[in-house]
Structure formats: C-alpha cells, structure tokens
Protein backbone atom coordinates (compact mmCIF):
# COMPACT_ATOMS: atom_id res chain seq x y z
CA UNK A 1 84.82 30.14 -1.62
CA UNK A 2 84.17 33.22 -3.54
CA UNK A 3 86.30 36.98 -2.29
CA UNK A 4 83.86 39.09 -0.83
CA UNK A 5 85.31 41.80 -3.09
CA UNK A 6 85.32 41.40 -6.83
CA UNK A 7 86.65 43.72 -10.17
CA UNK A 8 85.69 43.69 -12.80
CA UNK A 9 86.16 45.87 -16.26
CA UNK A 10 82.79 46.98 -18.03
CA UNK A 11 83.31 48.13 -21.32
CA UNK A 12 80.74 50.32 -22.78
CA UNK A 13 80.60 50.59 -26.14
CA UNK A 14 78.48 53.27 -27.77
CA UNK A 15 77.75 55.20 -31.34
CA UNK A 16 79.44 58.88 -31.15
CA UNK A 17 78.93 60.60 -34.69
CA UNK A 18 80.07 58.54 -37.48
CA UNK A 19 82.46 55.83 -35.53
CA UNK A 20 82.60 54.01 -32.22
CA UNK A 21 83.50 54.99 -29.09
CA UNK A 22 84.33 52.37 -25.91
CA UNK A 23 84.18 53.64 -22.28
CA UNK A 24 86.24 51.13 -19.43
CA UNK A 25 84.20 51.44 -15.99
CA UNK A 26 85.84 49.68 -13.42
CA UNK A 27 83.08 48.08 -10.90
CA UNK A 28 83.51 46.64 -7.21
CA UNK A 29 81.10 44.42 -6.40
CA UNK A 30 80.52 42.73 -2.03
CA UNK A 31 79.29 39.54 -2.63
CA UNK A 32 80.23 38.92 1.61
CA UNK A 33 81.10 35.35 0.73
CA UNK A 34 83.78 35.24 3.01
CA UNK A 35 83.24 37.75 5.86
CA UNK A 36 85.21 36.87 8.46
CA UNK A 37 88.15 38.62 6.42
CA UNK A 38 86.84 41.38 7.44
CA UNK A 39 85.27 41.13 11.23
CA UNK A 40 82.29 39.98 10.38
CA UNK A 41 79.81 37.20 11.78
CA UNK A 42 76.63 36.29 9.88
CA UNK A 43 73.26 35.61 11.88
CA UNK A 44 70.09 33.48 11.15
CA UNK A 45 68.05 35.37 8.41
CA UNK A 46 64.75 34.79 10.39
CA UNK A 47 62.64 37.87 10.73
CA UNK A 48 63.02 39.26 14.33
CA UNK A 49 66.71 37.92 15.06
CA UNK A 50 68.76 39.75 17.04
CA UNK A 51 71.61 41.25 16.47
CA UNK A 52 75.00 41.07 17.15
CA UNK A 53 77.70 44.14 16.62
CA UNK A 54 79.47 41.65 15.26
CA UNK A 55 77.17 41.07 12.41
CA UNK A 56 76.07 44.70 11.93
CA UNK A 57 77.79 45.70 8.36
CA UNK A 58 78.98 50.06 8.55
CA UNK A 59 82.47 50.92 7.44
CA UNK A 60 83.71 47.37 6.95
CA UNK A 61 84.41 48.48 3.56
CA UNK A 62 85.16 51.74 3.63
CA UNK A 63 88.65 51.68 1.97
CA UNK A 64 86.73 49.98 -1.12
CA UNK A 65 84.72 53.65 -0.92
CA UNK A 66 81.39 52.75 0.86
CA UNK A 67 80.05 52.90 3.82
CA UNK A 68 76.74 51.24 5.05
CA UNK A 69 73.90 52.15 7.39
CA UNK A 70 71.55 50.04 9.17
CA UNK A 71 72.93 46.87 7.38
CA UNK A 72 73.43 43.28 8.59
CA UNK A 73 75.08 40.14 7.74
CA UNK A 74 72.67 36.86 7.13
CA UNK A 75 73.53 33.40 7.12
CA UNK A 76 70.55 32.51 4.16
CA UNK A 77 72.49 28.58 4.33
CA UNK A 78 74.42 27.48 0.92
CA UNK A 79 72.44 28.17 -2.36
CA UNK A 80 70.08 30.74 -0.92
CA UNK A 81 71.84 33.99 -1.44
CA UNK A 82 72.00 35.11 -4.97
CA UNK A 83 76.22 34.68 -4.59
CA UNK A 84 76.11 31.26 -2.51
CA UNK A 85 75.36 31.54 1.21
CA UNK A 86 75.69 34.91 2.97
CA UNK A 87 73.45 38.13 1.97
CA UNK A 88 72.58 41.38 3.64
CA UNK A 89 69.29 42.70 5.82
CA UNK A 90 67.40 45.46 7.60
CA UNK A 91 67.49 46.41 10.62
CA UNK A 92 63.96 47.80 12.50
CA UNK A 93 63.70 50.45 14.79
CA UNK A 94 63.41 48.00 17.87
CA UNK A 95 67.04 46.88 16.40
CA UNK A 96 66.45 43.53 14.90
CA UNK A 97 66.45 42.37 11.95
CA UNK A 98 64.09 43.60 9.68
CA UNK A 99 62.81 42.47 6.09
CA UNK A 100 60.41 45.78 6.06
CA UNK A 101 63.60 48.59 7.27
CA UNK A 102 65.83 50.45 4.82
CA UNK A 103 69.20 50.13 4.17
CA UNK A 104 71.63 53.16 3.18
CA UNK A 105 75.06 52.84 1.50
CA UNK A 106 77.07 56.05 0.97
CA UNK A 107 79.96 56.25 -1.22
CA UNK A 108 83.50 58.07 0.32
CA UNK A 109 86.95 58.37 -0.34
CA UNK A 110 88.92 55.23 -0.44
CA UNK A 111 92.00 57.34 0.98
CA UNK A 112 90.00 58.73 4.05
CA UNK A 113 86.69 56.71 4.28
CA UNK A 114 84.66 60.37 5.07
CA UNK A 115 85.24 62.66 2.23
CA UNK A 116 82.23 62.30 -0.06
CA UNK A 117 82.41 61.11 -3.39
CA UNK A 118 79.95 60.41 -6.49
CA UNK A 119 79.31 57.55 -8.48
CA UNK A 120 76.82 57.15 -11.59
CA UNK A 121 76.04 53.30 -11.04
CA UNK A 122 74.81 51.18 -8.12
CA UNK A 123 73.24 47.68 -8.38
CA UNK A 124 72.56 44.82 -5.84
CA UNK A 125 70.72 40.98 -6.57
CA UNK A 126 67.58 39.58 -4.23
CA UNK A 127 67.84 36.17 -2.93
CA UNK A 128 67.13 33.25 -4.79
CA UNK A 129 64.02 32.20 -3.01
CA UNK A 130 61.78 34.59 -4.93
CA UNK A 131 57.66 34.87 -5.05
CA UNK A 132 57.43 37.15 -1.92
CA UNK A 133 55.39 39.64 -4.35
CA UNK A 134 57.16 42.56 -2.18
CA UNK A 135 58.79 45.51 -3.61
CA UNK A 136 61.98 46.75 -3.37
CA UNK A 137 62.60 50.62 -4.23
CA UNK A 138 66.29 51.82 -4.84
CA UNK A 139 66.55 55.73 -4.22
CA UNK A 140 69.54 57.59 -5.13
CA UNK A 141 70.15 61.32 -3.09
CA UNK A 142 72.94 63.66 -4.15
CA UNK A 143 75.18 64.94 -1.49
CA UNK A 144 72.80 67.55 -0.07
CA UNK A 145 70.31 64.79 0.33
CA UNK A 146 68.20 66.16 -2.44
CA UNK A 147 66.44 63.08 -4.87
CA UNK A 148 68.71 62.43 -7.70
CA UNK A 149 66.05 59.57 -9.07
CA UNK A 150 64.24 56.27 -7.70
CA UNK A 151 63.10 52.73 -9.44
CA UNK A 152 61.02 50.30 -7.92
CA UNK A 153 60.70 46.76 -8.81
CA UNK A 154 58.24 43.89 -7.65
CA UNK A 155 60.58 40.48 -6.16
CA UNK A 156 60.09 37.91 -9.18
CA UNK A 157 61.41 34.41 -9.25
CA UNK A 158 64.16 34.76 -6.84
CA UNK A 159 67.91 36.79 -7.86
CA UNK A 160 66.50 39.43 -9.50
CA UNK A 161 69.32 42.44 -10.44
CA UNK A 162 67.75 46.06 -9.63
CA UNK A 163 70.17 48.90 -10.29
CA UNK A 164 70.31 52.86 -10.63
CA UNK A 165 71.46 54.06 -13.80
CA UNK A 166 71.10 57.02 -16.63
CA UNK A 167 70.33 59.15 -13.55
CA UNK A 168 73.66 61.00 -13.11
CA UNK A 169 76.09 61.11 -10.83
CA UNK A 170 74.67 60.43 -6.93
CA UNK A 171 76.31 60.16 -3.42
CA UNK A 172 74.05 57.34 -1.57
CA UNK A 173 71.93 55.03 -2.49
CA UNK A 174 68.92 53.38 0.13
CA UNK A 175 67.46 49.90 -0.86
CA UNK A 176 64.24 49.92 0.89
CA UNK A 177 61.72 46.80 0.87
CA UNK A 178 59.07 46.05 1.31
CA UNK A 179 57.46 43.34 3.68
CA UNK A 180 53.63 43.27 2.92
CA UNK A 181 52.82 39.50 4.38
CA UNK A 182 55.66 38.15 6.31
CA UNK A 183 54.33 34.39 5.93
CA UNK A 184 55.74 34.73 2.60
CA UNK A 185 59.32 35.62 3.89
CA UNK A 186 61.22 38.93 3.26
CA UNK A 187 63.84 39.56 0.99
CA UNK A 188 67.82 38.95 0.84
CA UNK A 189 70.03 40.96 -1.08
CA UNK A 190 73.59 40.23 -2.54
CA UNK A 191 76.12 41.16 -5.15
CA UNK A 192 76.01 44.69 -3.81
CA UNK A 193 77.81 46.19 -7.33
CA UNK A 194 78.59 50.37 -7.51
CA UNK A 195 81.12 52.41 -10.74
CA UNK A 196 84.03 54.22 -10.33
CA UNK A 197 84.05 56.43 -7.79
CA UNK A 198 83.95 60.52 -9.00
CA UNK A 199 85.29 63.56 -6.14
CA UNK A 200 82.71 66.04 -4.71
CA UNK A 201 83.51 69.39 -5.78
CA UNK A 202 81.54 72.11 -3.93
CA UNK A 203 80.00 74.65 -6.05
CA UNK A 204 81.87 78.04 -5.86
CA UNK A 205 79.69 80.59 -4.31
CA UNK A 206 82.54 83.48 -4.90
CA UNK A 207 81.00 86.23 -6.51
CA UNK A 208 80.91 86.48 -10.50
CA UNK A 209 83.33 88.94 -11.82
CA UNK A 210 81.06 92.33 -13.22
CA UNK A 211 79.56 91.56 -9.61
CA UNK A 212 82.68 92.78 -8.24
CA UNK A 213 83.19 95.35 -11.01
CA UNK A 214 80.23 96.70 -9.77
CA UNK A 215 80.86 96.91 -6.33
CA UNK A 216 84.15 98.35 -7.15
CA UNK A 217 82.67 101.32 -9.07
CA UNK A 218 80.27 101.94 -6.60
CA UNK A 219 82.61 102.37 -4.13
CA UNK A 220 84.75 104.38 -6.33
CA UNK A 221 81.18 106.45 -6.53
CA UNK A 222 81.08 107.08 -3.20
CA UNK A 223 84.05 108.53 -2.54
CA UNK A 224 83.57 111.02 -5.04
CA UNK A 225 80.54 111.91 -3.67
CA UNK A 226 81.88 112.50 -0.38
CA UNK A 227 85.06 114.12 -1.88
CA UNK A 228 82.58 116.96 -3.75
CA UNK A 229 80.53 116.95 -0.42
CA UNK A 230 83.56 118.38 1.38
C-alpha cells in the first residue's frame, strides 16, 4: 500500500540566453492511501453520506504545510480513485457529502501550521470513473484573498490531472465542481500535488525616505516661523 505522502524532485529545465539552465522543485503530493496513519477514517463516496469527524480531512497535514477546508475522506473501493482506493470530497451546507460543494486548501508553515506561506504550483487527479461531463474549476487567491488566476476543465475519461501554474506565487487554492446531473455520479479527486513552499513577507508600509525628508523640513519650517513670530 502506497504512503499517503510522496517526494518527489522535478527538474525544470529551461533556455536562459545562450546555455541551459535546470531548476530542482521539490513536490509533496497526498495520495491518502493509507489514512489511518494519520486519524483518519474513509466513508462511502455516495452522494448524501454523512459524515463522520473522523473522516472530515483539516489540519491532518499541516506539518507537510497545508491545511484543508470542507474536505472529506472517501472510500471510492480498490481501482476507483486515481491512486488506488481512497480519494477526497465536498462537503454541502446541510454537512454531507457533497459532489456539487467546494473544497479549500491553504498552504502554512510546516514549523507552526498557521503562518502563511506561498507556493507557485498546485495540482490534484479526478477519479477514474470519468464521463460525468461536470466541470471542475481550480481558483488560486493570494493571501489577502484577492484572485491570483482560475482554470476550468470539463471531467474526461476518468483521472484527469488539472493544475495551477504560470500564475505566480498564491496562498490557497479551492477545487470547486461541479454536479450538473447527479445520475451520472460526481467527481473524486486524488494525488493532491503542491511546490515548494515560499514565506509571506508583508509589504512595508513605512514611509519612503524624501517622504520623511519632507516632513522633516517642514517641521524645521515651522519653527522658524514661530521663532520670527516671537
């Protein structure tokens, strides 16, 4: 039985001015092939099941540097998830599970699990059922919450690989399907793959420099004025 947590070393090799130039990108992929090594219990992937805390997927894996949001753990049986057997859902607003509800996954410091952090690459696989004809839209937000970039993709014959990329750097990522007819079944998703992980730095808002040479002369201004005044 496969880890739920895999490495592996992506080297990017690219043309930069007359030679080449290679990149390594370290990626951690969840392929939740084995979760009870980390507390959790799958459930039926039927649409409507409820839910368990035990099979509700947050900061199971934060010290990897993600957390998720309105995720859960599916038992899809062996050969349906893109990985072998166990995948990831939606859950509704009623709090089952739900083919046709978001899921967010936010990227944060492996040493503290809270302090945000960036990353410039995010992927994740469908089930291998395929021919649902729903979509599946990945958005990407920056820390503020602001749009970074979105793609959207239409479910084709079952393990189909969506990512964000070329976008820049983001903070999380929501994977949001679609569920137009349920008699043709919702959609799984697996190999849950993100890049190296890149600190937050908050922009400095202290003033520029000639700012505050030009608050200093004007206060050297004043009191000259008021010195003549007297």
């Amino acid at each position: 039985m496969k880890s739920i947590v895999n490495k592996a070393l992506c080297i990017i090799t690219t043309i930069a001015g007359i030679g080449l130039a290679t990149q390594a990108s370290a990626l951690t992929m969840l392929d939740f092939e084995n979760p009870q090594s980390v507390g959790l219990s799958a459930i039926p992937y039927w649409q409507g099941s409820a839910l368990p805390d035990s099979a509700k997927v947050n900061r199971h894996f934060a010290d990897l540097g993600i957390v998720a949001e309105n995720t859960v753990l599916l038992d899809g049986g062996v050969g349906h998830a893109a990985s072998g057997r166990y995948m990831i859902g939606g859950i509704g607003s009623k709090g089952f599970l739900d083919y046709d509800a978001p899921m967010r996954f936010t990227f944060v410091s492996t040493k503290d699990g809270n302090s945000p952090m960036l990353t410039d690459f995010f992927s994740i696989n469908t089930d291998r059922a395929g021919g649902s004809g729903n979509s599946i839209t990945l958005y990407g937000y920056a820390v503020d919450g602001s749009l970074i970039g979105k793609v959207t993709q239409v479910e084709g014959g079952g393990n189909d690989h969506l990512e964000l990329a070329g976008l820049g750097l983001f903070h999380s990522v929501v994977v949001d399907p679609s569920l137009s007819n349920p008699s043709t079944g919702g959609i799984g998703f697996d190999m849950l793959t993100f890049g190296d992980l890149q600190a937050f730095i908050p922009s400095n808002k202290v003033p520029e420099p000639s700012i505050l040479s030009l608050a200093a002369l004007g206060l050297l201004g004043l009191g000259h004025l008021r010195r003549n005044r007297t």
